[in-house]
Every structure is written in C-alpha cells, then in structure tokens.
Protein backbone atom coordinates (compact mmCIF):
# COMPACT_ATOMS: atom_id res chain seq x y z
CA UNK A 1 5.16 -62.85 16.58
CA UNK A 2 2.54 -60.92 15.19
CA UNK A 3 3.21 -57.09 14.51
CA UNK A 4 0.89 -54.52 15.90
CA UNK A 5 -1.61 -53.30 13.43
CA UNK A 6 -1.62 -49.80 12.86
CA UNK A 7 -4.05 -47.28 13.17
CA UNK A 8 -4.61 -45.30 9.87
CA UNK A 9 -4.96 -41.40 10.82
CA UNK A 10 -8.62 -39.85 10.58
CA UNK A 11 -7.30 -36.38 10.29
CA UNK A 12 -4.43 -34.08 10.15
CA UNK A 13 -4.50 -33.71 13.90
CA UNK A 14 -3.49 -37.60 13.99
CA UNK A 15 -0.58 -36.64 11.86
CA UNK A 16 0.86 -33.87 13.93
CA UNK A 17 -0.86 -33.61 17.00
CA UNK A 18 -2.92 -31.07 18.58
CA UNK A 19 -2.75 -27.32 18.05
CA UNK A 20 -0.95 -24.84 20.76
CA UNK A 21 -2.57 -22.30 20.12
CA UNK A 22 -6.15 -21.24 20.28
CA UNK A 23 -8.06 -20.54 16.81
CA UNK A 24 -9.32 -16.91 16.35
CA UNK A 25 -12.33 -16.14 15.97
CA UNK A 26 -13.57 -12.89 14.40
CA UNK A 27 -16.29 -10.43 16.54
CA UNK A 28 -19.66 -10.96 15.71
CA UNK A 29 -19.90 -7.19 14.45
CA UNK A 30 -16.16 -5.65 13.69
CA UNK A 31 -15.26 -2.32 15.19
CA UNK A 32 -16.10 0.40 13.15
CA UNK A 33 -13.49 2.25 11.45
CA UNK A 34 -13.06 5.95 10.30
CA UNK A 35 -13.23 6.55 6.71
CA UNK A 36 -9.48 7.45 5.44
CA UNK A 37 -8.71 10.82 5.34
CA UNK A 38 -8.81 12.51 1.69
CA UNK A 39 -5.28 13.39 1.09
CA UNK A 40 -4.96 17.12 -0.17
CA UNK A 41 -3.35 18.14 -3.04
CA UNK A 42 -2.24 21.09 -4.43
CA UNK A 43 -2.50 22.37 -8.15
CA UNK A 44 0.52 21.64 -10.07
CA UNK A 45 1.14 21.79 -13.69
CA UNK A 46 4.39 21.39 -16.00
CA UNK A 47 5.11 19.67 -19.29
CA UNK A 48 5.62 16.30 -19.54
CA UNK A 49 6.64 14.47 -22.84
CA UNK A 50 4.00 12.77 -25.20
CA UNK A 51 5.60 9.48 -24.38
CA UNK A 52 4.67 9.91 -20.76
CA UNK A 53 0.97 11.10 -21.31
CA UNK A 54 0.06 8.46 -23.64
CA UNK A 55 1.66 5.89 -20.78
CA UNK A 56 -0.15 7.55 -18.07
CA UNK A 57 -3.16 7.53 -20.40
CA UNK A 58 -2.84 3.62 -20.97
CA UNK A 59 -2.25 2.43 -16.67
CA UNK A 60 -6.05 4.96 -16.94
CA UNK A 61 -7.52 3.27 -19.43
CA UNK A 62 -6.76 -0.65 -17.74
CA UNK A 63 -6.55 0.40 -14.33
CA UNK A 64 -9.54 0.02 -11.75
CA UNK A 65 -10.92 1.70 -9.59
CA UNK A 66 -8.82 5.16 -7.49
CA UNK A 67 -6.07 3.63 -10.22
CA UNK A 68 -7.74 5.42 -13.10
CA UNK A 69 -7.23 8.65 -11.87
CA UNK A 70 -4.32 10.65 -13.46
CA UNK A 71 -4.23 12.16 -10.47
CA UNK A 72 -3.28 8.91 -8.63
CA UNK A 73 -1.05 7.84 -11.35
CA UNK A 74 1.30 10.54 -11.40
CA UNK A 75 1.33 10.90 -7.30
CA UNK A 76 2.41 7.19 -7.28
CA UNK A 77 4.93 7.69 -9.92
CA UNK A 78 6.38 10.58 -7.77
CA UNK A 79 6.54 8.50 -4.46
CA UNK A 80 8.06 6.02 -6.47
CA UNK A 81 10.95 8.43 -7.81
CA UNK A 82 11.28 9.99 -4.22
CA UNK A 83 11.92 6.70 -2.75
CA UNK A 84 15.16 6.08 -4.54
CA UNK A 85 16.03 9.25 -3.70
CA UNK A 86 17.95 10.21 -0.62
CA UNK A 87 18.08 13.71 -1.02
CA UNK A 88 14.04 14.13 -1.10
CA UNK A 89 13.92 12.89 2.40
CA UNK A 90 16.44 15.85 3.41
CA UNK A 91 14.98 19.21 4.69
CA UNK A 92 16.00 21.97 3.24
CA UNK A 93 17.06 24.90 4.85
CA UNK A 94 13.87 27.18 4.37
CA UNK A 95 12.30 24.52 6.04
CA UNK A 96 14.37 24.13 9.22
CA UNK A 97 14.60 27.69 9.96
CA UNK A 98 10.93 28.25 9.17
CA UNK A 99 9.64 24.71 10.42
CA UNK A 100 7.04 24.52 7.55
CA UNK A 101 7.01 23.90 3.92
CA UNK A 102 7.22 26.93 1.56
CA UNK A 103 6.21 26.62 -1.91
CA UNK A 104 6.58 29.69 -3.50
CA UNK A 105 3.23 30.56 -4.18
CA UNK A 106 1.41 30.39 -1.17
C-alpha cells in the first residue's frame, strides 16, 4: 500500500487554520484629538541636598525631551514617593470641611 503524499503548507494559515476574527484596519484620516491639557503648577521652593541636585541635574542632562525639565523630574519623583504612601491619598480635615485644597498661602 502506498501512503498518501502529503501536502507541504504554503503559509501559516495551512498550519493553523483560518482567522476568527476580522483584521483591523485603521481610518483613512484618524480622529482628531485635543492637545493635552498643560498641567498647572504652583511655585514651590525648599532645600534639597547637593546629592539630590547633582542627580536631578544628571536624569537633565541624558534625558529627552519634557524629561529634561527639572520641573518634570522632581514632579515625577514626588508621584513616585506619594504612591507608596497611603497617607497622601487621605484628606485631611481642612479639606473635608472646606471641600478644597488650602495651601497656606493662597
């Protein structure tokens, strides 16, 4: 008896069979999107060690782009810290009673 011969598989769709699912396609033109918001800040100074400035001075120097700002640098830091942080996710109570932020100096 002779065996069948097989059929060697033209492409990957031989292997595994057809797709379910219908390919995407992306628009022609995309929608057009707002710009992001510009976040606001708020001036803010305090001492920080030499250590930290020269580090903050370095992520500047090799960063690109919105990375080299200081600015940007130390926010990030911050949101970093805060996010280990329980307690900075807590209001305090000036802020319930008030329902807004108070900084002191406003």
């Amino acid at each position: 008896m002779k065996k069948p011969a097989s059929k060697a598989p033209k492409d990957l769709t031989d292997l595994i069979g057809p797709a379910s699912y219908e390919p995407q396609t992306q628009p022609a033109f995309p929608a057009a999107s707002l710009p992001p918001a510009k976040p606001k800040y708020l001036k803010f100074t305090d001492r920080i060690t030499p250590e930290n400035r020269l580090h903050m001075d370095r992520v500047a120097y090799w960063g690109h782009g919105e990375a080299r700002k200081l600015v940007n640098i130390f926010n990030a830091a911050l949101a970093a810290y805060f996010a280990s942080h329980p307690d900075a996710q807590r209001p305090m109570p000036d802020e319930q009673q008030e329902g807004k932020i108070s900084f002191g100096f406003d």
